[in-house]
PDB file of N, CA and C in Angstrom:
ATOM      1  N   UNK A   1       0.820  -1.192   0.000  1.00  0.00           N
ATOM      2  CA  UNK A   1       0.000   0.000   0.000  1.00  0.00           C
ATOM      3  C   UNK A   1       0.867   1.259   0.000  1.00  0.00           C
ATOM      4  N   UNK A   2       2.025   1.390   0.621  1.00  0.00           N
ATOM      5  CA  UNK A   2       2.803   2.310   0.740  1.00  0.00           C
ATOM      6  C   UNK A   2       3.888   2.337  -0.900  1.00  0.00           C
ATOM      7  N   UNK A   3       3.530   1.581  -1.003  1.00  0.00           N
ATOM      8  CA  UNK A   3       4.488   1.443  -2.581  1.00  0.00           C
ATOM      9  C   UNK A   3       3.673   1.970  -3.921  1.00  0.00           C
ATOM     10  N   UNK A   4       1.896   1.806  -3.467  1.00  0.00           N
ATOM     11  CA  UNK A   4       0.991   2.800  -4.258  1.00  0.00           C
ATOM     12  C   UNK A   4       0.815   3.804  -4.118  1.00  0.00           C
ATOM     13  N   UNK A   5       1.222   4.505  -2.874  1.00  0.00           N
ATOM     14  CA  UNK A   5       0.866   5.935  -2.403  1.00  0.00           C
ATOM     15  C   UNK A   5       2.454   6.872  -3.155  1.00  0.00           C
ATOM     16  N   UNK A   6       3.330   6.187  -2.812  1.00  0.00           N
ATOM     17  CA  UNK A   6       4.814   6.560  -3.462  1.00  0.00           C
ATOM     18  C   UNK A   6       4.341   6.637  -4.770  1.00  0.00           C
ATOM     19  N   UNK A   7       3.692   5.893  -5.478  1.00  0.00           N
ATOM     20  CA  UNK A   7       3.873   6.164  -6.818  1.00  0.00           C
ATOM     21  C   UNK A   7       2.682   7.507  -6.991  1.00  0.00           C
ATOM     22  N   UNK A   8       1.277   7.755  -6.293  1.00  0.00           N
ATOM     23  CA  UNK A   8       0.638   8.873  -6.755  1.00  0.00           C
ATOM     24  C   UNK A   8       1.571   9.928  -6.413  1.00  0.00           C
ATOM     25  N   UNK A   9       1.997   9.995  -5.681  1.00  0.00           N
ATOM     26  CA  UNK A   9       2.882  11.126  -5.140  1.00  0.00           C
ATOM     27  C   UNK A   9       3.496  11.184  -6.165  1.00  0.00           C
ATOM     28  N   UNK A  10       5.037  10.589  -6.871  1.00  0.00           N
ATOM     29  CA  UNK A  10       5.430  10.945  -7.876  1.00  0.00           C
ATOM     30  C   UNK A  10       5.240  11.310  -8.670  1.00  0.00           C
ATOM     31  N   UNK A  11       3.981  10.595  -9.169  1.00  0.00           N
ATOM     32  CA  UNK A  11       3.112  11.197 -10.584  1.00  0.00           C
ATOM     33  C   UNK A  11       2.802  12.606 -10.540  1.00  0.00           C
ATOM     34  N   UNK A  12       2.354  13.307  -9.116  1.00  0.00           N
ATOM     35  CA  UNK A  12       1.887  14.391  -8.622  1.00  0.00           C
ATOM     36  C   UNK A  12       2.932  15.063  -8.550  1.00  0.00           C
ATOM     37  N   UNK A  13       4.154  14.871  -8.029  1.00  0.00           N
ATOM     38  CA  UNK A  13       5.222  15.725  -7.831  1.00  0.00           C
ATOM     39  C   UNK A  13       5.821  15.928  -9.761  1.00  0.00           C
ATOM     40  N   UNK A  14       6.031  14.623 -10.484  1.00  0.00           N
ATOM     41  CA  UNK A  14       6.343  14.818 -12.022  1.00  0.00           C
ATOM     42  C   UNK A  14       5.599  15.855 -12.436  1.00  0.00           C
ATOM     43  N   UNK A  15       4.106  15.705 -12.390  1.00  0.00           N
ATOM     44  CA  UNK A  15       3.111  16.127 -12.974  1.00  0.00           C
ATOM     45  C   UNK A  15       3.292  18.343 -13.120  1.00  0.00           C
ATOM     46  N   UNK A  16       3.595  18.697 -11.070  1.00  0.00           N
ATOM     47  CA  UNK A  16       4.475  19.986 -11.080  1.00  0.00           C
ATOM     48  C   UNK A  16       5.213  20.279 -11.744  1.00  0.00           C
ATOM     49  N   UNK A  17       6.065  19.373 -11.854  1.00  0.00           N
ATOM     50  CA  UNK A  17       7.433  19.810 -12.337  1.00  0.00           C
ATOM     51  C   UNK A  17       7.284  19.617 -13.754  1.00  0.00           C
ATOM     52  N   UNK A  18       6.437  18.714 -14.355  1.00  0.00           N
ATOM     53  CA  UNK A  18       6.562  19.214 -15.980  1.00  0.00           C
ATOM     54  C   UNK A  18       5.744  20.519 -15.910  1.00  0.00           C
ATOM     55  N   UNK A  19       4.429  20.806 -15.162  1.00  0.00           N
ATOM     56  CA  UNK A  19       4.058  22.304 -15.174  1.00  0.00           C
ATOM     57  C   UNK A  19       4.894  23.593 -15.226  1.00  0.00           C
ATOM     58  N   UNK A  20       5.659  23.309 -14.054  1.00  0.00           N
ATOM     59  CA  UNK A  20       6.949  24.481 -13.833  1.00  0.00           C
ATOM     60  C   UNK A  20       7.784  24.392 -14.824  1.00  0.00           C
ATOM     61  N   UNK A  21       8.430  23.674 -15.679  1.00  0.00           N
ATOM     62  CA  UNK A  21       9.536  23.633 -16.434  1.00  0.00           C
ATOM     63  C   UNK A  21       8.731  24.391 -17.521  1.00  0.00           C
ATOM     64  N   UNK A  22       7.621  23.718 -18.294  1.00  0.00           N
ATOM     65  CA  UNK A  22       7.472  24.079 -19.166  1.00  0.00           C
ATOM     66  C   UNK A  22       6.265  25.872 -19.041  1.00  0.00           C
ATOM     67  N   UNK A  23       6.145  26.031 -17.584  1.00  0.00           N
ATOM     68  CA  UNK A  23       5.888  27.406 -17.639  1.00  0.00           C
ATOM     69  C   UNK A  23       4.555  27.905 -17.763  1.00  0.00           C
ATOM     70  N   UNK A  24       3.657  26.736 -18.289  1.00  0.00           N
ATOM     71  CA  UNK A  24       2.510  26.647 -18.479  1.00  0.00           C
ATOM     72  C   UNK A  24       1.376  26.809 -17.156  1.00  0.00           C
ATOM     73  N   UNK A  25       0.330  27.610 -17.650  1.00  0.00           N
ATOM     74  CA  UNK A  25      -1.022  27.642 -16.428  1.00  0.00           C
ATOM     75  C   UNK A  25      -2.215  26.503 -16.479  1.00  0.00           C
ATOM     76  N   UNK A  26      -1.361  25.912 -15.604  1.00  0.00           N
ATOM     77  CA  UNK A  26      -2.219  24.078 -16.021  1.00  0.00           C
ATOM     78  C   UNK A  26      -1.954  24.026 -14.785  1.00  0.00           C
ATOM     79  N   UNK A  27      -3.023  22.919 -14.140  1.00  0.00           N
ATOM     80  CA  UNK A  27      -2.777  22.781 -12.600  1.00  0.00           C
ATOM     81  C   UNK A  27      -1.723  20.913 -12.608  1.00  0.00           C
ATOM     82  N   UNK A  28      -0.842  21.154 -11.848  1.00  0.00           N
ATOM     83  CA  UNK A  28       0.754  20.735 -11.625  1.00  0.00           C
ATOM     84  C   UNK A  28      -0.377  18.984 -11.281  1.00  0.00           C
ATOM     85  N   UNK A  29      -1.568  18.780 -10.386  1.00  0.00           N
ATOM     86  CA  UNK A  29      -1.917  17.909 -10.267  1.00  0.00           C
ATOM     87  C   UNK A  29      -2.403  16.785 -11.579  1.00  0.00           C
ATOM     88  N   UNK A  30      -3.237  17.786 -12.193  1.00  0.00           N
ATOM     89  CA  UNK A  30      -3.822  17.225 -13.079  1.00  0.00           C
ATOM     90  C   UNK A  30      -3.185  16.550 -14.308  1.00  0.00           C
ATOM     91  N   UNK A  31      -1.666  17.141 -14.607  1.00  0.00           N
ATOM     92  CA  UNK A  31      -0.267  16.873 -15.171  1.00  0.00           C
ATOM     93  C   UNK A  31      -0.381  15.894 -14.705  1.00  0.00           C
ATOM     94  N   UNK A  32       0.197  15.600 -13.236  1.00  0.00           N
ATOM     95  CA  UNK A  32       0.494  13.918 -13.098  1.00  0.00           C
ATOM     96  C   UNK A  32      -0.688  13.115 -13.042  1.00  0.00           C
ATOM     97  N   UNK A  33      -1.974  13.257 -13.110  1.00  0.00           N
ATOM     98  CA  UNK A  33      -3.219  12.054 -13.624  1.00  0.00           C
ATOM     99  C   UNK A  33      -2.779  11.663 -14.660  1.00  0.00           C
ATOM    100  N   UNK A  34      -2.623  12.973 -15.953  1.00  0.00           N
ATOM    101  CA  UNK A  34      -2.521  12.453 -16.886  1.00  0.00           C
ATOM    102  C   UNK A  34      -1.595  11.697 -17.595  1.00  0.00           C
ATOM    103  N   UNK A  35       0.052  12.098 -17.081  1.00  0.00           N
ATOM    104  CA  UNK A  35       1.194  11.247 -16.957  1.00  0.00           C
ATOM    105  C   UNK A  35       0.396   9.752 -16.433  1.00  0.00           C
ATOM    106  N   UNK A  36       0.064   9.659 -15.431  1.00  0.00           N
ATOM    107  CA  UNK A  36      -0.432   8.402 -14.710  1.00  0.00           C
ATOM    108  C   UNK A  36      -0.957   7.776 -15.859  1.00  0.00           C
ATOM    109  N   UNK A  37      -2.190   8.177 -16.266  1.00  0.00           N
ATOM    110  CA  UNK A  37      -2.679   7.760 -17.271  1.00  0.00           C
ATOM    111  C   UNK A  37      -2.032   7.237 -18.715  1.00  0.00           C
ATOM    112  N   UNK A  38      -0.877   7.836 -18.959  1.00  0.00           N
ATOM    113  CA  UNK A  38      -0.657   7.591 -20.274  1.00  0.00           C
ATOM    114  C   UNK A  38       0.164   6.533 -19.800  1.00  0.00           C
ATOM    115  N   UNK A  39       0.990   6.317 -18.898  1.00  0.00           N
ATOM    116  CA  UNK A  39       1.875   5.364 -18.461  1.00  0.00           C
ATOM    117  C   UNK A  39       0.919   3.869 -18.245  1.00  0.00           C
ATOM    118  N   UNK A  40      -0.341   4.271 -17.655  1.00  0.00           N
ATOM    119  CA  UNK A  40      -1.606   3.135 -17.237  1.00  0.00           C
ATOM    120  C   UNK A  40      -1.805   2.582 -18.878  1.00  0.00           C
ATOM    121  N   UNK A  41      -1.568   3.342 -19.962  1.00  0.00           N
ATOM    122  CA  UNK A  41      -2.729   3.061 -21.103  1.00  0.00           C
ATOM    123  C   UNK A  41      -1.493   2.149 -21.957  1.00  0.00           C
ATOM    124  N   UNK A  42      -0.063   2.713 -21.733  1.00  0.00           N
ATOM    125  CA  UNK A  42       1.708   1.757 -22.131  1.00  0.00           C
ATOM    126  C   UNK A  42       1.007   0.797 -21.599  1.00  0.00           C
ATOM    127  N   UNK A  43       0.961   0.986 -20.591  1.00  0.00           N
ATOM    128  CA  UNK A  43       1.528  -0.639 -19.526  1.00  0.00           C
ATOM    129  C   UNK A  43       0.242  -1.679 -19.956  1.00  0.00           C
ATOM    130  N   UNK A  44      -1.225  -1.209 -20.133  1.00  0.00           N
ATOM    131  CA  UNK A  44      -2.036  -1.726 -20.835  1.00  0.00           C
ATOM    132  C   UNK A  44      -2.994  -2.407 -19.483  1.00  0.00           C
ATOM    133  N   UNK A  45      -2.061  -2.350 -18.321  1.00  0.00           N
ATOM    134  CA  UNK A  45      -3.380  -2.423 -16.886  1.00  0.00           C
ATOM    135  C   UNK A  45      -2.631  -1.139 -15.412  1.00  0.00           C
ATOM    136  N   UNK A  46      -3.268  -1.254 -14.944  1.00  0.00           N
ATOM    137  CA  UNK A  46      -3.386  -0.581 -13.455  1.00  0.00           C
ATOM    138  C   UNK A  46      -2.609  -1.263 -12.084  1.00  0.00           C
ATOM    139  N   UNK A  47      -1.183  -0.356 -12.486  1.00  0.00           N
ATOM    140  CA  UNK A  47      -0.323  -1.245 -11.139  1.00  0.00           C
ATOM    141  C   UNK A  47      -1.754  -1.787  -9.326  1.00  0.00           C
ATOM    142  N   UNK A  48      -1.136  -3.115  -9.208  1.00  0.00           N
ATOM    143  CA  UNK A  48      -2.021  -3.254  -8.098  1.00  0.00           C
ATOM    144  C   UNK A  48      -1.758  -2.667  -6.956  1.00  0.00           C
ATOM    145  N   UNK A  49      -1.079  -2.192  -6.346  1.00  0.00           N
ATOM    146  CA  UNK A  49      -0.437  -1.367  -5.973  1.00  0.00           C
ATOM    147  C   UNK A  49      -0.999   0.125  -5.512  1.00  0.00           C
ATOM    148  N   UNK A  50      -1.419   0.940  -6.786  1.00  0.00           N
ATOM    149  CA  UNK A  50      -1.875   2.224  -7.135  1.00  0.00           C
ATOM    150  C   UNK A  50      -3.470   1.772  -6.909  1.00  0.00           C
ATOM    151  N   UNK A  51      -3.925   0.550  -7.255  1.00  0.00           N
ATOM    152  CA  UNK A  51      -5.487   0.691  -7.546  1.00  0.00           C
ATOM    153  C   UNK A  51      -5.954  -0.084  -5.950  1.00  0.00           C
ATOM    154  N   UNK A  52      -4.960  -0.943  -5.157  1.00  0.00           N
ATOM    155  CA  UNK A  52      -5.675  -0.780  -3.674  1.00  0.00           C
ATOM    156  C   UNK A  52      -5.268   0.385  -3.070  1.00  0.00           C
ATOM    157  N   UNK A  53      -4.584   1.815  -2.928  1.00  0.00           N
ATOM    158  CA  UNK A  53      -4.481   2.880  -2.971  1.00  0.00           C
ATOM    159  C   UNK A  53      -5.751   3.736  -2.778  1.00  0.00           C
ATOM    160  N   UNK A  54      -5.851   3.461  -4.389  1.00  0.00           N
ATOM    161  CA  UNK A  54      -7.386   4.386  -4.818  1.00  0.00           C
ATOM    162  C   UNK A  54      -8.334   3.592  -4.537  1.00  0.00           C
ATOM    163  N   UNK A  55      -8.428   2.330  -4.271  1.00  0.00           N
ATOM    164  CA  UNK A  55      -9.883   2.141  -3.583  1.00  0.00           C
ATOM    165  C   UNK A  55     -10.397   2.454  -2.473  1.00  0.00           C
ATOM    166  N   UNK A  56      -9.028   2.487  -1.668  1.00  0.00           N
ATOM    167  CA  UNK A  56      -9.168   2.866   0.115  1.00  0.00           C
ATOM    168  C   UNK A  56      -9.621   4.566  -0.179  1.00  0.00           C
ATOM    169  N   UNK A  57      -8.990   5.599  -1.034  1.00  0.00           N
ATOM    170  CA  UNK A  57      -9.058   6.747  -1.046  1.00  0.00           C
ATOM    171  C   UNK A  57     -10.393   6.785  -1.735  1.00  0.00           C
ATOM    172  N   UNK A  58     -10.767   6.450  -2.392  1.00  0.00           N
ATOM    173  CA  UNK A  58     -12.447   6.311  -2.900  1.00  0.00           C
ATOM    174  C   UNK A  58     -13.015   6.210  -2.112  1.00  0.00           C
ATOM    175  N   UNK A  59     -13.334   5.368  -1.319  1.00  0.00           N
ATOM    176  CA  UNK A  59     -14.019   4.656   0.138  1.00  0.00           C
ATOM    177  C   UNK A  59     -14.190   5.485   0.559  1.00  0.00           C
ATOM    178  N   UNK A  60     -13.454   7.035   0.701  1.00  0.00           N
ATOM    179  CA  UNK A  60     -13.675   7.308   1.790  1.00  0.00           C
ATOM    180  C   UNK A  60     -13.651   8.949   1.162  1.00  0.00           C
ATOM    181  N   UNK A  61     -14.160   9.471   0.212  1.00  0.00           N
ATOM    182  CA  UNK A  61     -13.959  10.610  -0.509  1.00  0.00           C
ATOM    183  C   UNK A  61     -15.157  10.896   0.214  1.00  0.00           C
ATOM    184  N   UNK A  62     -16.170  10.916   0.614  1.00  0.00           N
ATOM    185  CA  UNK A  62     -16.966  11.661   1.299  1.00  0.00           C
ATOM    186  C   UNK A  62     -16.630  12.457   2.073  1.00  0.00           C
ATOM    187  N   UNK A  63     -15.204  12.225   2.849  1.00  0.00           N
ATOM    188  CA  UNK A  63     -14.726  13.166   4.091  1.00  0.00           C
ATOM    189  C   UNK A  63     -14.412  14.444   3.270  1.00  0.00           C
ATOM    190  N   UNK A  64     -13.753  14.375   1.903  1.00  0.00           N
ATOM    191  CA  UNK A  64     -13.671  15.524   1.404  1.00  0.00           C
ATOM    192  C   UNK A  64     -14.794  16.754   1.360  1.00  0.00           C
ATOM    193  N   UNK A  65     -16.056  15.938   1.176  1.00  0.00           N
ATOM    194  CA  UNK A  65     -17.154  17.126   1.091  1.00  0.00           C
ATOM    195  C   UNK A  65     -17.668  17.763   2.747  1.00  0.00           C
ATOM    196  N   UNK A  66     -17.002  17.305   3.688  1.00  0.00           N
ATOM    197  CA  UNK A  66     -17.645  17.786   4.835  1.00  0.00           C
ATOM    198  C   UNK A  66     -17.094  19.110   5.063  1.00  0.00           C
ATOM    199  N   UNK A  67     -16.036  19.606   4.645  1.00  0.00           N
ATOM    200  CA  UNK A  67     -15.669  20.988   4.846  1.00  0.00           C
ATOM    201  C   UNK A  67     -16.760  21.851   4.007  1.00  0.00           C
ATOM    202  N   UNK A  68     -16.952  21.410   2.936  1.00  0.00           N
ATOM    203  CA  UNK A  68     -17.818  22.111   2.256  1.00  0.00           C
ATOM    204  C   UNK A  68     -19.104  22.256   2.822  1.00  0.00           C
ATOM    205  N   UNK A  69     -19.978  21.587   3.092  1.00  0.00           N
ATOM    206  CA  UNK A  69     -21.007  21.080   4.084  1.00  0.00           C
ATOM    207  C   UNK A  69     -21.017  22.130   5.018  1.00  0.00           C
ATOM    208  N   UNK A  70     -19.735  22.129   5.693  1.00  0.00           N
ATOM    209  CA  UNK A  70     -19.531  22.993   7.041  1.00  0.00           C
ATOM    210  C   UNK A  70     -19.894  24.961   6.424  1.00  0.00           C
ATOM    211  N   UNK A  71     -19.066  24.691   5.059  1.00  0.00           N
ATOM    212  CA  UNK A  71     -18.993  25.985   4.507  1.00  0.00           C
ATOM    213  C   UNK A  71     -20.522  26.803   4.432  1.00  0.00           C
ATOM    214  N   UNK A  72     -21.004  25.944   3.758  1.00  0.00           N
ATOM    215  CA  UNK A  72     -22.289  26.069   3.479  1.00  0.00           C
ATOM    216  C   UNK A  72     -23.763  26.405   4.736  1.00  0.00           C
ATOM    217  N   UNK A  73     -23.277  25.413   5.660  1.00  0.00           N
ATOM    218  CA  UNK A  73     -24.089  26.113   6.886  1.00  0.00           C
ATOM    219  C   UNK A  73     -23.777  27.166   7.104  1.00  0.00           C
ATOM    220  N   UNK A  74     -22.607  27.360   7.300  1.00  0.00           N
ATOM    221  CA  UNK A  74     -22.251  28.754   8.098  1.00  0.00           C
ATOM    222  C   UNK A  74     -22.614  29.890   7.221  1.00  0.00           C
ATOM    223  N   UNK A  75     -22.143  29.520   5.947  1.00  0.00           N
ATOM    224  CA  UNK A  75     -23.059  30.866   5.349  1.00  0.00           C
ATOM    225  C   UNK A  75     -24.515  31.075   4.302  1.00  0.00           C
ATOM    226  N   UNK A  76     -25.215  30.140   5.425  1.00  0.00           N
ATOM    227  CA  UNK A  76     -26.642  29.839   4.993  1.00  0.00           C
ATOM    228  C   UNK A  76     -27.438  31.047   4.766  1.00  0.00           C
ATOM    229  N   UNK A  77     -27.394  32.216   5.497  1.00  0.00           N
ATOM    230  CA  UNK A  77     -28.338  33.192   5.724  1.00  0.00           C
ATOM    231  C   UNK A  77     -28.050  34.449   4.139  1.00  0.00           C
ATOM    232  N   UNK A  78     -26.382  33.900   3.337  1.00  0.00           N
ATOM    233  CA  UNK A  78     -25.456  34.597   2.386  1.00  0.00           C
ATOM    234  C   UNK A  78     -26.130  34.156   1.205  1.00  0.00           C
ATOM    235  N   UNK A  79     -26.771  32.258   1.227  1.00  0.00           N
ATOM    236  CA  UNK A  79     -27.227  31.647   0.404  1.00  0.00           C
ATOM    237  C   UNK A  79     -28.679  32.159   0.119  1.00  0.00           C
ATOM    238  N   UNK A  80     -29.023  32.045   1.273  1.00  0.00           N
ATOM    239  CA  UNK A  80     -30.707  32.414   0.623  1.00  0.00           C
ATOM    240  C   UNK A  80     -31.054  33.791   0.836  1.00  0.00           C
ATOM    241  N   UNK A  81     -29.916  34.530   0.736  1.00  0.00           N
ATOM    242  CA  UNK A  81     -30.300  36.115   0.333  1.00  0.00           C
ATOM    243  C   UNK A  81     -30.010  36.142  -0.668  1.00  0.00           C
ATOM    244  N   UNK A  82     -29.236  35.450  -1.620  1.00  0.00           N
ATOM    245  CA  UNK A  82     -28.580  35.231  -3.029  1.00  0.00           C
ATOM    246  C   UNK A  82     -28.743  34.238  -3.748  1.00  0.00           C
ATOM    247  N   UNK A  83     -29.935  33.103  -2.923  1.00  0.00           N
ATOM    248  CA  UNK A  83     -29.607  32.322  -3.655  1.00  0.00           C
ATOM    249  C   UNK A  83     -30.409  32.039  -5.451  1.00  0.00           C
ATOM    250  N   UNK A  84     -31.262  33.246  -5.709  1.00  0.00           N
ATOM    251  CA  UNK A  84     -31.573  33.192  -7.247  1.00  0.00           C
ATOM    252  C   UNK A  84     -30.288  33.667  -8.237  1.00  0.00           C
ATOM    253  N   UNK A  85     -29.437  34.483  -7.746  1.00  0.00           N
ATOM    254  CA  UNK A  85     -27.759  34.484  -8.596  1.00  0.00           C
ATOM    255  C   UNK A  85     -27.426  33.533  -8.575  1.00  0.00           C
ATOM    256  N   UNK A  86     -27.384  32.771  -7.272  1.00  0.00           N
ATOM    257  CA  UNK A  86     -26.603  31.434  -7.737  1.00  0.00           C
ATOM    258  C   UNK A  86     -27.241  30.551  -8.555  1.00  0.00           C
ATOM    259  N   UNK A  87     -28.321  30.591  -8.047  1.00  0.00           N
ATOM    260  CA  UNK A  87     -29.072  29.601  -9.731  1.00  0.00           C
ATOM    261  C   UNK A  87     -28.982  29.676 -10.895  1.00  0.00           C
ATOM    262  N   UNK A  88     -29.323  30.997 -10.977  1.00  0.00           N
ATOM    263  CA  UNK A  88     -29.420  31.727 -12.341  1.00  0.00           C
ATOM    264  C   UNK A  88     -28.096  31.431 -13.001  1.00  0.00           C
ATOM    265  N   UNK A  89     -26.722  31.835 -12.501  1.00  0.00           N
ATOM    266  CA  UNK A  89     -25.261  31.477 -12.871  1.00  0.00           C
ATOM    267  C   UNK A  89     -25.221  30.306 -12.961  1.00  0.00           C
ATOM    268  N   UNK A  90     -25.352  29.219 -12.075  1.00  0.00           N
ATOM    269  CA  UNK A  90     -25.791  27.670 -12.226  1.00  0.00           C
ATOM    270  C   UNK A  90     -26.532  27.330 -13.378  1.00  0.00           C
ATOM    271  N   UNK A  91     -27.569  27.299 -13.438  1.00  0.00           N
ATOM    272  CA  UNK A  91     -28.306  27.213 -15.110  1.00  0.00           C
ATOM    273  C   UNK A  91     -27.928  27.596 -15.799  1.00  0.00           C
ATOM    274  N   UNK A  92     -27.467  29.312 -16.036  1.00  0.00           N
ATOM    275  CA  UNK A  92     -27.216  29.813 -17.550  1.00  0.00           C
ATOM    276  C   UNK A  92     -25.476  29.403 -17.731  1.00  0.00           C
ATOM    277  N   UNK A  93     -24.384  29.193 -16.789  1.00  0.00           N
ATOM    278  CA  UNK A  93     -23.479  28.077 -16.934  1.00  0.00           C
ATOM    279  C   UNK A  93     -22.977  27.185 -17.431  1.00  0.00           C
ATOM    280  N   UNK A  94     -24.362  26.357 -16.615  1.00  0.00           N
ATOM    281  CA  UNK A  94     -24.630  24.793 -17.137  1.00  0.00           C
ATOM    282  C   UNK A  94     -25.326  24.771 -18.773  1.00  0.00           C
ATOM    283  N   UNK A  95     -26.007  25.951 -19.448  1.00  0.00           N
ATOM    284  CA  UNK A  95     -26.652  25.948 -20.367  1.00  0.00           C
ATOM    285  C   UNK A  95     -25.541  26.157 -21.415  1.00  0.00           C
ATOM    286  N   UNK A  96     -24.500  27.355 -21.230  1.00  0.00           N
ATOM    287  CA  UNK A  96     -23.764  27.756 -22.111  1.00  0.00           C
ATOM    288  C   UNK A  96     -22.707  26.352 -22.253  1.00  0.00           C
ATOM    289  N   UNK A  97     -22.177  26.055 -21.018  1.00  0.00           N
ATOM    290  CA  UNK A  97     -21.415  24.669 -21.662  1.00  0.00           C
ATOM    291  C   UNK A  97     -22.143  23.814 -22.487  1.00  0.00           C
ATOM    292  N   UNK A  98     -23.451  23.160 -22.469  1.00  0.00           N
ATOM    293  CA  UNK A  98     -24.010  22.140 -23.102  1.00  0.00           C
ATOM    294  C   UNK A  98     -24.009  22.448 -24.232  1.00  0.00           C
ATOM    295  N   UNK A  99     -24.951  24.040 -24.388  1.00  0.00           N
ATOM    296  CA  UNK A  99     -24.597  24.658 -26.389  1.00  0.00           C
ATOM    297  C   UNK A  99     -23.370  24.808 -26.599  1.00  0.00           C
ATOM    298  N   UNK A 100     -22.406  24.790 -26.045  1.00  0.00           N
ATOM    299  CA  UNK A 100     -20.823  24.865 -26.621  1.00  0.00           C
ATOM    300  C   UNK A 100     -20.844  23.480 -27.108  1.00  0.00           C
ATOM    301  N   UNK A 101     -20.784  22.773 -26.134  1.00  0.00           N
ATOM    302  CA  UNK A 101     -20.559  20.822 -26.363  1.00  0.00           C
ATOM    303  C   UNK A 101     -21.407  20.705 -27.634  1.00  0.00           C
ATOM    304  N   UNK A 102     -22.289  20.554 -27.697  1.00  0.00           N
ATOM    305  CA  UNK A 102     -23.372  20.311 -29.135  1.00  0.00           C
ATOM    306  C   UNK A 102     -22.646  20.979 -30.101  1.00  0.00           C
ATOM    307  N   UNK A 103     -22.459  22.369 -30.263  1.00  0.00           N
ATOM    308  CA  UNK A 103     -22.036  23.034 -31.267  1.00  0.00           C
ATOM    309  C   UNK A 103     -20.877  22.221 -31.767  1.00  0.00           C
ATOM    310  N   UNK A 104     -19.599  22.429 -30.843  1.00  0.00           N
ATOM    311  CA  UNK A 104     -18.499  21.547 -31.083  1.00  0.00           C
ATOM    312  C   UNK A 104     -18.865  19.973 -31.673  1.00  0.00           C
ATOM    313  N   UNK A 105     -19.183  19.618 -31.289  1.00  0.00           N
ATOM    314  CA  UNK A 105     -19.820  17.988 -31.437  1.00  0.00           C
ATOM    315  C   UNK A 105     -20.436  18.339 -33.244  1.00  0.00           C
ATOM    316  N   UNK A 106     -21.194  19.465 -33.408  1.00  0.00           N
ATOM    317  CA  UNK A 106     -21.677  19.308 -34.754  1.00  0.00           C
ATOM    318  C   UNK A 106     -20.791  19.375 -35.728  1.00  0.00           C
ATOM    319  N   UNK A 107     -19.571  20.322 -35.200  1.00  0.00           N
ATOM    320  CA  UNK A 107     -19.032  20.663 -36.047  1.00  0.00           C
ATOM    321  C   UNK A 107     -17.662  19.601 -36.737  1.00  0.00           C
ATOM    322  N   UNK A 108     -17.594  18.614 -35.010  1.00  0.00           N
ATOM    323  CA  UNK A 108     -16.411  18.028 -35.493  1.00  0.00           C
ATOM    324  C   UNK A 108     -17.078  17.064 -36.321  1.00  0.00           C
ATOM    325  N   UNK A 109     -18.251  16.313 -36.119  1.00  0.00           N
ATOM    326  CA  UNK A 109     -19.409  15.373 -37.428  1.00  0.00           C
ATOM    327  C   UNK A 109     -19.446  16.028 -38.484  1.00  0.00           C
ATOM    328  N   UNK A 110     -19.553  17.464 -38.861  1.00  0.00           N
ATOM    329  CA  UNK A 110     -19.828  17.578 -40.141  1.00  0.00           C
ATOM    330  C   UNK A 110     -18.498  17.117 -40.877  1.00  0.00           C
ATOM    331  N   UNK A 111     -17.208  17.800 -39.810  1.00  0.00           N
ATOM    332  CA  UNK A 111     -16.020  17.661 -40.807  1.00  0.00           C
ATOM    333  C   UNK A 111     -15.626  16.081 -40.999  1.00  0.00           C
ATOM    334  N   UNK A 112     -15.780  15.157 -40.467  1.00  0.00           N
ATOM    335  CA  UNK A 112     -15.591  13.502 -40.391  1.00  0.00           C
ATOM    336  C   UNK A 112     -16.437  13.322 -41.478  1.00  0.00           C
ATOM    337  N   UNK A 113     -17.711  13.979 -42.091  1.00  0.00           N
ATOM    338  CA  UNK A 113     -18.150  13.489 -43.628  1.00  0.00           C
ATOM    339  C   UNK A 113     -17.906  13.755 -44.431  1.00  0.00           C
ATOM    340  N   UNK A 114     -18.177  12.765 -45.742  1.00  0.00           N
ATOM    341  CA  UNK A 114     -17.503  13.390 -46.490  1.00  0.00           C
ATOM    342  C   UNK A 114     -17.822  14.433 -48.074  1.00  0.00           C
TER     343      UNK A 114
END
């Protein structure tokens, strides 16, 4: 288990450091998923190692949302004095990504015909 956690870490620490070298505004984490990943997709399976790792850390990803939870009570009285902006930004958001996605999506089908 400690020999899977060494390896997210690396991936995570690589993942920075190709961020920093190459200078780029990309978050340093998401670098090493995707390193992870391309190394997962070579190797053609999922060191065992890394994946009892992430099952224990899955298991238990709920603890992540309790700060938020906490956030959210406390500034309950912030929410529902505001909370039609936040909807409104929430929907029209969620609306503008989906017509982006479709649009894109049409456009990359038209060009694939022939």
């Amino acid at each position: 288990m400690i020999a899977g956690l060494i390896q997210l870490v690396c991936f995570n620490l690589a993942g920075e450091a190709v961020v920093t070298l190459l200078g780029v505004n990309f978050p340093g984490a998401l670098a090493g998923m995707l390193l992870m990943l391309a190394v997962m997709c070579v190797c053609g399976r999922i060191a065992p190692d890394v994946e009892q790792v992430s099952g224990a850390i899955l298991r238990r990803i709920g603890l992540v949302f309790v700060p938020s939870a906490v956030g959210v009570s406390l500034h309950m009285d912030t929410l529902l004095r505001e909370g039609a902006i936040v909807v409104v930004a929430i929907v029209g958001g969620t609306s503008c990504a989906l017509i982006a996605s479709a649009w894109l999506y049409y456009l990359a089908q038209r060009e694939k015909q022939p």
